[in-house]
C-alpha atoms as a PDB file:
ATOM      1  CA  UNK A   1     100.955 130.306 140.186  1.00  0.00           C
ATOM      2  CA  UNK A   2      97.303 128.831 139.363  1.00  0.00           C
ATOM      3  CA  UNK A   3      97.040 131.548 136.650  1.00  0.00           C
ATOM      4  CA  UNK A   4     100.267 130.998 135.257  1.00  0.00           C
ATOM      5  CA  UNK A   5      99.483 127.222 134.955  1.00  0.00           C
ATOM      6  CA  UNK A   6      96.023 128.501 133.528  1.00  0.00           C
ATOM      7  CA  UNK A   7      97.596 130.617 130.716  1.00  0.00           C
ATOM      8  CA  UNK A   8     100.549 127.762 129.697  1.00  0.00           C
ATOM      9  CA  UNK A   9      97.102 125.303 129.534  1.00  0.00           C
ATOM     10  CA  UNK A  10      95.408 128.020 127.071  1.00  0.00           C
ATOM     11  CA  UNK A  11      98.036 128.068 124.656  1.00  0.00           C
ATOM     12  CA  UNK A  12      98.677 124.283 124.299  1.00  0.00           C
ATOM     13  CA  UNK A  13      94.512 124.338 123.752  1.00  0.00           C
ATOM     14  CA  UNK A  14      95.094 127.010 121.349  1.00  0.00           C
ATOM     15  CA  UNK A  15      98.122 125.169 119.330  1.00  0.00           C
ATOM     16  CA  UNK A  16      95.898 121.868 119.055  1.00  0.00           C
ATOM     17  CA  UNK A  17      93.152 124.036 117.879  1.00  0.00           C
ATOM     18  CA  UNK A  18      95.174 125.454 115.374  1.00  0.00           C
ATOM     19  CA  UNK A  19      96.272 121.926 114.415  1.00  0.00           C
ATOM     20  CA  UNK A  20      93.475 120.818 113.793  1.00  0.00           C
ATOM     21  CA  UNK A  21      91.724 123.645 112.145  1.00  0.00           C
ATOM     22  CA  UNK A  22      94.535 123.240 109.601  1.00  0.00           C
ATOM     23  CA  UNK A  23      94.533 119.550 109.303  1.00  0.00           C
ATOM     24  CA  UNK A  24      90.722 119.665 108.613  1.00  0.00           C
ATOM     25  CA  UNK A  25      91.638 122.541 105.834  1.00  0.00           C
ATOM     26  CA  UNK A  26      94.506 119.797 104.518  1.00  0.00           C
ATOM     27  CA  UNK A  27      91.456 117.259 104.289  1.00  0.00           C
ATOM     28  CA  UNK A  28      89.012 119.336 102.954  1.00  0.00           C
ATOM     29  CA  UNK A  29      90.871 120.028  99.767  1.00  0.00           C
ATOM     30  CA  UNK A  30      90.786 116.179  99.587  1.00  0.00           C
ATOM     31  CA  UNK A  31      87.582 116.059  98.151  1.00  0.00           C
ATOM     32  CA  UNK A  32      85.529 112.736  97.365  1.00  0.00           C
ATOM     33  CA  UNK A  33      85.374 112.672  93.436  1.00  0.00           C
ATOM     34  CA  UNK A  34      83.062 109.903  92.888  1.00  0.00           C
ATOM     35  CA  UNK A  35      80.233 112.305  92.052  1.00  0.00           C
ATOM     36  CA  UNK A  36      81.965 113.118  89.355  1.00  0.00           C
ATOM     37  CA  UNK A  37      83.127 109.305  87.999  1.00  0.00           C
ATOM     38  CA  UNK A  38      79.469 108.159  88.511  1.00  0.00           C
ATOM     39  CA  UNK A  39      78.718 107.924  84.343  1.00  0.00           C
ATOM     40  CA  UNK A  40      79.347 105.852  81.254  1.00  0.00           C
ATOM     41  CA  UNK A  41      82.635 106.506  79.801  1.00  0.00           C
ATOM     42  CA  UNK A  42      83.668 106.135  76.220  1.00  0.00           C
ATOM     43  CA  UNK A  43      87.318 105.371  75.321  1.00  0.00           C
ATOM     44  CA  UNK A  44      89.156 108.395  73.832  1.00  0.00           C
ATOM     45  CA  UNK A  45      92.575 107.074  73.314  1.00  0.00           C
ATOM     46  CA  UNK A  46      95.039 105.208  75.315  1.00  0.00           C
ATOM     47  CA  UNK A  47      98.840 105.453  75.570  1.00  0.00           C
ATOM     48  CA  UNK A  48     101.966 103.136  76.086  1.00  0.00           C
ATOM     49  CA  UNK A  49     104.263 104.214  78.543  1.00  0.00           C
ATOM     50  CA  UNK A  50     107.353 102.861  76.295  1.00  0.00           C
ATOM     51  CA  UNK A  51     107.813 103.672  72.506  1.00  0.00           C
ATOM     52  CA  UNK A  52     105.439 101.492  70.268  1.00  0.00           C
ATOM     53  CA  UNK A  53     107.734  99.747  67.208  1.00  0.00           C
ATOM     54  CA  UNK A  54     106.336 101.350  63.966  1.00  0.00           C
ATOM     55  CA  UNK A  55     105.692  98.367  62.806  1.00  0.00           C
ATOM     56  CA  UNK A  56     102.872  97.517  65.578  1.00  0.00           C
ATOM     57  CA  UNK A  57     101.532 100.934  65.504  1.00  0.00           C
ATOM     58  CA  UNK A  58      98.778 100.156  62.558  1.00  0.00           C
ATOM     59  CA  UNK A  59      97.584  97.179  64.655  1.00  0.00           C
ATOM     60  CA  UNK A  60      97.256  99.581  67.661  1.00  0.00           C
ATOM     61  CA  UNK A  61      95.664 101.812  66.015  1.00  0.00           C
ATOM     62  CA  UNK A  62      92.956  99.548  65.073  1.00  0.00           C
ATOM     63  CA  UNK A  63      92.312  98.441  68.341  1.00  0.00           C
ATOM     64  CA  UNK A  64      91.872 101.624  69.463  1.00  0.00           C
ATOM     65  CA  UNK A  65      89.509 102.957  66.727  1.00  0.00           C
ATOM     66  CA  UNK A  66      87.722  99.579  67.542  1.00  0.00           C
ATOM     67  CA  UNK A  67      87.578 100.105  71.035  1.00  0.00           C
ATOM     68  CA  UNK A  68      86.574 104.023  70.476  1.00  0.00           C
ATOM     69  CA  UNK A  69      83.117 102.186  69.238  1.00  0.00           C
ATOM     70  CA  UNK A  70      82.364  99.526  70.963  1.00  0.00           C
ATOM     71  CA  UNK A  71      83.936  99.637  74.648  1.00  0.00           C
ATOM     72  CA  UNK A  72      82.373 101.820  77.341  1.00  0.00           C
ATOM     73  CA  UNK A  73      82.689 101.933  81.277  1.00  0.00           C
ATOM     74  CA  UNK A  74      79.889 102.163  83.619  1.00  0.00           C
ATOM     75  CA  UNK A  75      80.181 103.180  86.748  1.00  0.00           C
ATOM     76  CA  UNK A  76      77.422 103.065  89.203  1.00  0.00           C
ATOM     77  CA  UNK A  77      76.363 104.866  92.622  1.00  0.00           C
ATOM     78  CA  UNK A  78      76.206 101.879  94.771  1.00  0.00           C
ATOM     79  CA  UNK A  79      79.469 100.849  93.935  1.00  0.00           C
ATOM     80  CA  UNK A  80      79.219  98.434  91.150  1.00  0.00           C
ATOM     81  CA  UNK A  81      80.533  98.980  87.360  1.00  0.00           C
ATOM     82  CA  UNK A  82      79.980  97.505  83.945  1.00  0.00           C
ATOM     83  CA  UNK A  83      82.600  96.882  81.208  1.00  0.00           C
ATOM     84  CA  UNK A  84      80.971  96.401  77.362  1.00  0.00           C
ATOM     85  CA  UNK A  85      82.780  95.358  74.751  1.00  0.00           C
ATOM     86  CA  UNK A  86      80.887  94.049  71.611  1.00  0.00           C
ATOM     87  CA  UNK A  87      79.023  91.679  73.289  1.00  0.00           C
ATOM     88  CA  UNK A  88      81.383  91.069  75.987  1.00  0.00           C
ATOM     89  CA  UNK A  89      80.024  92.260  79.571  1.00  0.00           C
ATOM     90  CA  UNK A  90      82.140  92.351  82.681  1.00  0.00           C
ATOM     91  CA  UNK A  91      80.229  93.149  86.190  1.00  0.00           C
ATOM     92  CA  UNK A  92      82.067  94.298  89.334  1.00  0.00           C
ATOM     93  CA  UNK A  93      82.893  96.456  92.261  1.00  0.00           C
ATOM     94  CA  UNK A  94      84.642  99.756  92.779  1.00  0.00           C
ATOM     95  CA  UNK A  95      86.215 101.834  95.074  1.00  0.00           C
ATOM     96  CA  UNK A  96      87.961 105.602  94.967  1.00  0.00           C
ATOM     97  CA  UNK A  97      90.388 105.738  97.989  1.00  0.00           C
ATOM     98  CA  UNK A  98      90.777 108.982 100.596  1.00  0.00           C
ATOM     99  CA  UNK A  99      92.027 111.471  97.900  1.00  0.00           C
ATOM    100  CA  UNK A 100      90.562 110.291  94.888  1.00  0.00           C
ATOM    101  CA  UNK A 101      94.177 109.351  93.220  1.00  0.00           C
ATOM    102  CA  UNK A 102      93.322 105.485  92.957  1.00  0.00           C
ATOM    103  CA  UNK A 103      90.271 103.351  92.177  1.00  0.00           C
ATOM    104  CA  UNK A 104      90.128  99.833  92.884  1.00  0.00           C
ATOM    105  CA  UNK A 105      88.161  97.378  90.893  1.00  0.00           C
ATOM    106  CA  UNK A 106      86.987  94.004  92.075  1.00  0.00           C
ATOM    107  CA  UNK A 107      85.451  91.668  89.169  1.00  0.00           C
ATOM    108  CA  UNK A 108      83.193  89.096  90.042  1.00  0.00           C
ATOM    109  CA  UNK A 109      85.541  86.762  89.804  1.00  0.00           C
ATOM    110  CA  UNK A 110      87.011  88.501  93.400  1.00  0.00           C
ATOM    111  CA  UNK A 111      90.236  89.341  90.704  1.00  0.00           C
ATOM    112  CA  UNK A 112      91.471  92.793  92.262  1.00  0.00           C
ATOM    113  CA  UNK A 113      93.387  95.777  90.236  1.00  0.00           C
ATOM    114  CA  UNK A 114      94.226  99.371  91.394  1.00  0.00           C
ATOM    115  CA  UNK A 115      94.345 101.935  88.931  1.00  0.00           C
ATOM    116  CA  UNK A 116      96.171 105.506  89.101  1.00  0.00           C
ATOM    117  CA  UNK A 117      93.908 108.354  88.297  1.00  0.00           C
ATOM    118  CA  UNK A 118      95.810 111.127  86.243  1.00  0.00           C
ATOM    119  CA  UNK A 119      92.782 113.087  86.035  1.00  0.00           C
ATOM    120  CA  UNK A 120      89.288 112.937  86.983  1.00  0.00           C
ATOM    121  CA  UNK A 121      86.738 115.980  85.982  1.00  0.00           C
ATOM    122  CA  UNK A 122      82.622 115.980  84.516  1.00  0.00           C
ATOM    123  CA  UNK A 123      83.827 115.170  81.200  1.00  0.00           C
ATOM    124  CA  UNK A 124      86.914 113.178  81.450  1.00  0.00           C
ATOM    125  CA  UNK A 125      89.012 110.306  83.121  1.00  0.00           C
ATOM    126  CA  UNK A 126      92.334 109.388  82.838  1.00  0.00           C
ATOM    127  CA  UNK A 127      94.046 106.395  84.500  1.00  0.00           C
ATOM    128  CA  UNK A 128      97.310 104.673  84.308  1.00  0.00           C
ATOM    129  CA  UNK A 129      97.447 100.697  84.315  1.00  0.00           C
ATOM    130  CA  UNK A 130      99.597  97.938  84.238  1.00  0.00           C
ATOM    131  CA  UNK A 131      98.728  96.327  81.137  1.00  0.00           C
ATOM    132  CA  UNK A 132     101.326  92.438  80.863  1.00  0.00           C
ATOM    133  CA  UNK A 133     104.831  94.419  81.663  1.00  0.00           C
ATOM    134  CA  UNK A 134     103.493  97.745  80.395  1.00  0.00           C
ATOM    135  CA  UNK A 135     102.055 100.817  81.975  1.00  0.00           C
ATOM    136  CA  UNK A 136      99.055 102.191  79.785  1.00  0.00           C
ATOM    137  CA  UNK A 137      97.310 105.713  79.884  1.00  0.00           C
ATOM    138  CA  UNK A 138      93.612 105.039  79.301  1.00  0.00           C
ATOM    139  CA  UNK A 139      91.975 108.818  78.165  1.00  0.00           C
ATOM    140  CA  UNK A 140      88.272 108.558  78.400  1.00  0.00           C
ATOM    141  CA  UNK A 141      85.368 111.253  78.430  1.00  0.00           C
ATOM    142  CA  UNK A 142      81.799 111.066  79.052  1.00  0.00           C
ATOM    143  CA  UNK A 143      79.196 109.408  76.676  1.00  0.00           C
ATOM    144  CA  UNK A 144      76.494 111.636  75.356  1.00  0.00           C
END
């Protein structure tokens, strides 16, 4: 009877095991991308979620060629980031949560704002924002 009771113990051990040999598998393929977001970023293009009239697409377009030139993202190893624009500079704090699908920002102000990562590789970052009622795509790749 002992060895009966033995072998029934085993195979629960063995079925935990196996649980968590595949939920560390699960969370392995998880993988912490901040390696990859530490770095100034230039803005590429961004894009409404909704149709833009045609008759506000020239202003857009300037903005964006303007902010192609003169906006960049900074973010830092220890957590911090800087926003320029012009002459404008914005300091703050930022976080990637467990699966790298959302950052979180914190200005100095303590003002808080998650943002939806599309995509995040060496050379480019994509996130989705709420921008007044509207969702924008913000495409940005590494500065040189």
């Amino acid at each position: 009877h002992s060895t009966y009771c033995m072998l029934g113990i085993m195979k629960q051990g063995k079925s935990i095991f196996l649980l968590l040999a595949m939920a560390l598998m699960l969370l392995s393929g998880c993988t912490d991308k901040s390696p990859a977001l530490v770095k100034t970023w230039k803005m590429q293009d961004f894009k409404y979620s909704r149709e833009i009239p045609k008759d506000m697409q020239p202003a857009i377009d300037r903005s964006l060629n303007e902010m192609r030139n003169s906006f960049s993202l900074t973010y830092n190893a220890d957590g911090t980031y800087t926003t320029k624009m012009n002459n404008n500079v914005l300091h703050g704090k930022w976080k990637l949560n467990w699966n790298s699908s959302k950052i979180t920002s914190t200005t100095a102000q303590g003002e808080q704002k998650d943002y939806s990562i599309i995509e995040l590789t060496d050379s480019k970052l994509s996130f989705e924002a709420m921008e007044g009622k509207d969702n924008v795509i913000f495409v940005m790749v590494a500065a040189k």
